[in-house]
C-alpha atoms as a PDB file:
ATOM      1  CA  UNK A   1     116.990 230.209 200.135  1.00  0.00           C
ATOM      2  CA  UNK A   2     120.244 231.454 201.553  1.00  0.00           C
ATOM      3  CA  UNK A   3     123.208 233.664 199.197  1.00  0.00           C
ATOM      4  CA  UNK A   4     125.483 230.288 198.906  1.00  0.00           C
ATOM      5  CA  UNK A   5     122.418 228.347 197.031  1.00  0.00           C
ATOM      6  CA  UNK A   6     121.680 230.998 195.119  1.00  0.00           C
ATOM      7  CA  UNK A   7     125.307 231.526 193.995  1.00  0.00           C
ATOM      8  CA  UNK A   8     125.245 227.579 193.248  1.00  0.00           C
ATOM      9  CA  UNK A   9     122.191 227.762 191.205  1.00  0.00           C
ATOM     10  CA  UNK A  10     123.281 231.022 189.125  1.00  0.00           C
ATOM     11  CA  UNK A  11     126.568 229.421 188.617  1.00  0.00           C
ATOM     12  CA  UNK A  12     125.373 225.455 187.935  1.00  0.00           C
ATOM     13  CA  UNK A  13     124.500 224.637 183.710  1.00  0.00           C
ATOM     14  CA  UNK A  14     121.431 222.926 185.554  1.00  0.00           C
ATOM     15  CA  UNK A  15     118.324 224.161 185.555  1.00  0.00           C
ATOM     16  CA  UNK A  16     116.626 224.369 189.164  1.00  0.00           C
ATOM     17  CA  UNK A  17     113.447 224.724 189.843  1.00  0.00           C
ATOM     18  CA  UNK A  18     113.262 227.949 191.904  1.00  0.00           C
ATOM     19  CA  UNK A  19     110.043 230.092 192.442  1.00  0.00           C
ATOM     20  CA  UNK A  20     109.020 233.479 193.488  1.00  0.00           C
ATOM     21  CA  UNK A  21     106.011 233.816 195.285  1.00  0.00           C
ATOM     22  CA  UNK A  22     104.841 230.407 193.683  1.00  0.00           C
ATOM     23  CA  UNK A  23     105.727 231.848 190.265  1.00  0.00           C
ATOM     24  CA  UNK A  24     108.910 229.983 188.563  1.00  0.00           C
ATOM     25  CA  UNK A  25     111.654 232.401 187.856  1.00  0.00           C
ATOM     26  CA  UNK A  26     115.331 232.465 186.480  1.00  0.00           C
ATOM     27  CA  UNK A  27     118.113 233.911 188.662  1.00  0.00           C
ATOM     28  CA  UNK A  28     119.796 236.416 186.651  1.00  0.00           C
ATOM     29  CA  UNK A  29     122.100 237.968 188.975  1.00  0.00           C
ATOM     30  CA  UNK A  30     123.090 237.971 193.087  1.00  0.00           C
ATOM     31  CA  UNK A  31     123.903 240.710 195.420  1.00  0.00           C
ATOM     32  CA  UNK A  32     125.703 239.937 198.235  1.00  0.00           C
ATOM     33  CA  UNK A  33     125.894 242.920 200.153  1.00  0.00           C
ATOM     34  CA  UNK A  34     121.951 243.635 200.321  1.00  0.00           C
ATOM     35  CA  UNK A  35     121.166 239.630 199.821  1.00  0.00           C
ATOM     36  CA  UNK A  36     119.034 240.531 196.568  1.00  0.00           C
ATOM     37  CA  UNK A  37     118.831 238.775 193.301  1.00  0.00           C
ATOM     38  CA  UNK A  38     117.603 239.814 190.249  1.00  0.00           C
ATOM     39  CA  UNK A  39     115.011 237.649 188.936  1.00  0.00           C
ATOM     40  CA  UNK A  40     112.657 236.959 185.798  1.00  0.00           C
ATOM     41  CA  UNK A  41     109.920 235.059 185.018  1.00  0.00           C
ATOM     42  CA  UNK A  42     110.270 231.712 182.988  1.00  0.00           C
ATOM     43  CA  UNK A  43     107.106 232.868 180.155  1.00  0.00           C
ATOM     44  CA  UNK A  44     108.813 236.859 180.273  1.00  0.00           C
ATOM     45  CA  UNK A  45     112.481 237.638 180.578  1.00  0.00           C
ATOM     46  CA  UNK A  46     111.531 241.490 180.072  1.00  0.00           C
ATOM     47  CA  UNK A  47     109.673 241.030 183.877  1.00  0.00           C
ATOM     48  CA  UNK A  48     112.623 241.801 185.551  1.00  0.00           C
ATOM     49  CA  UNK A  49     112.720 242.180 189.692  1.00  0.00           C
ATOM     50  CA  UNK A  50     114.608 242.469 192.636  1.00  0.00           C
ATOM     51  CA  UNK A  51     113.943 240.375 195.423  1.00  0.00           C
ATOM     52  CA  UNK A  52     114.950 239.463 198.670  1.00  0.00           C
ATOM     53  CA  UNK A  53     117.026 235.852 197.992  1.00  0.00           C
ATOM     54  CA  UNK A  54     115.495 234.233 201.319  1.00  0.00           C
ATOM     55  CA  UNK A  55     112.199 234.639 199.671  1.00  0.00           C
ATOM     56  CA  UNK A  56     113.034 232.762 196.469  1.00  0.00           C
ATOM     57  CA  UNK A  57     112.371 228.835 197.339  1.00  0.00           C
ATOM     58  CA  UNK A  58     114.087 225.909 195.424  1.00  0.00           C
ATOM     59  CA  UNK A  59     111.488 223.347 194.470  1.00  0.00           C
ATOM     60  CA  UNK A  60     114.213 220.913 192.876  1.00  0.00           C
ATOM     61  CA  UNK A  61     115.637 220.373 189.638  1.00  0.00           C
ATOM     62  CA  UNK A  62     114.135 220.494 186.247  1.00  0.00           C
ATOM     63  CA  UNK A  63     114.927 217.447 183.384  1.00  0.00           C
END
């Protein structure tokens, strides 16, 4: 995933299907500078991470 889609997802009232490492998470927050976003998992909002947004991957929205 590049910084724009990420932005677009964070932003959207949609809910995406986006994974880390094949686990979903939520986008919780973007850096731009260092091209990070702070993530948590769907089941457990307290597992928060930082990771590298080209390794996040959009599966496609949710219903």
């Amino acid at each position: 995933m590049n910084v724009s889609r990420a932005k677009e997802i964070l932003e959207s009232n949609e809910k995406f299907n986006v994974k880390f490492e094949g686990v979903p998470v939520w986008i919780d927050s973007i850096d731009e500078l260092s091209k990070t976003a702070r993530v948590h998992t769907e089941d457990n909002p307290e597992d928060q991470k930082t990771v590298a947004i080209d390794e996040l991957k959009e599966v496609g929205k949710m219903y």
